[in-house]
Protein backbone atom coordinates (compact mmCIF):
# COMPACT_ATOMS: atom_id res chain seq x y z
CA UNK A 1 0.00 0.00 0.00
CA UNK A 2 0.83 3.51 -1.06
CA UNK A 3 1.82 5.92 1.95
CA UNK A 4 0.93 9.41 1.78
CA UNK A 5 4.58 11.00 0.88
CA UNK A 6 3.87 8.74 -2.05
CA UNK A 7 0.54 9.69 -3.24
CA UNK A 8 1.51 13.41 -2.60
CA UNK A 9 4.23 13.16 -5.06
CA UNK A 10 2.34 11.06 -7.60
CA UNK A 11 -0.59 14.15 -6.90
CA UNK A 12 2.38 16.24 -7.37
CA UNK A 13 3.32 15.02 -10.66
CA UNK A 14 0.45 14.05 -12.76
CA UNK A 15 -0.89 18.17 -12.26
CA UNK A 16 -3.30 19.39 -14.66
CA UNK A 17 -0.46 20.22 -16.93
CA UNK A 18 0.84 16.73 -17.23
CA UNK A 19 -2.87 14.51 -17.21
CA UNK A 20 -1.83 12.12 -20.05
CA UNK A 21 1.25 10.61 -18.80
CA UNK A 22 0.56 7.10 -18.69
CA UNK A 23 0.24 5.49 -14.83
CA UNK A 24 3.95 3.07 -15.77
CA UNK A 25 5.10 6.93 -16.78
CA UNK A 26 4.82 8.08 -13.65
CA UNK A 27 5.76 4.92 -11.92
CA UNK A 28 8.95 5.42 -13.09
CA UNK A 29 8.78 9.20 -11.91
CA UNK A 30 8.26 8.38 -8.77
CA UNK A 31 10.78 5.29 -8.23
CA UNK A 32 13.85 7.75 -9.82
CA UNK A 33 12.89 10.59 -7.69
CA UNK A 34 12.94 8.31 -4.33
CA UNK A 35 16.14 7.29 -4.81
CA UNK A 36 17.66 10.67 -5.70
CA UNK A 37 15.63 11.42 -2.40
CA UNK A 38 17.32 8.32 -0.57
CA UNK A 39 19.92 8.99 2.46
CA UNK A 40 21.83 6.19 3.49
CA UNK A 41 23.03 7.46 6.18
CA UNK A 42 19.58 8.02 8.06
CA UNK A 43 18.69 4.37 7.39
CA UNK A 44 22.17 2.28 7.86
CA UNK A 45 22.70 1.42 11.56
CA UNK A 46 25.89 2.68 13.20
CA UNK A 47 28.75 0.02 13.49
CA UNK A 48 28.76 -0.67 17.41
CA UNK A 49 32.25 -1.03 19.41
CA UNK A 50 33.00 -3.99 21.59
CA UNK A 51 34.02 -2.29 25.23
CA UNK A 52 37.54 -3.62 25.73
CA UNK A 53 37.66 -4.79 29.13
């Protein structure tokens, strides 16, 4: 399912201007702007020490 980020961008992009793209069009609009949006730094998990004892 769709989350709302998602559907605001797909609102976003098929605008009254752009109404005949075809839905796989803006599929693709939508997967290429995610992962331009992507951070993989927010998402990774930071590499934990070992305590030397």
């Amino acid at each position: 399912m769709a989350d709302e980020r998602t559907m605001s961008t797909i609102t976003w992009l098929n605008s009254a201007k752009r109404n005949r793209q075809e839905v796989s069009t803006v599929q693709d609009h939508i997967q290429i702007r995610q992962w331009h949006r992507f951070n993989p730094m927010l998402t990774s998990t930071p590499l934990r020490t070992v305590p030397v004892v």
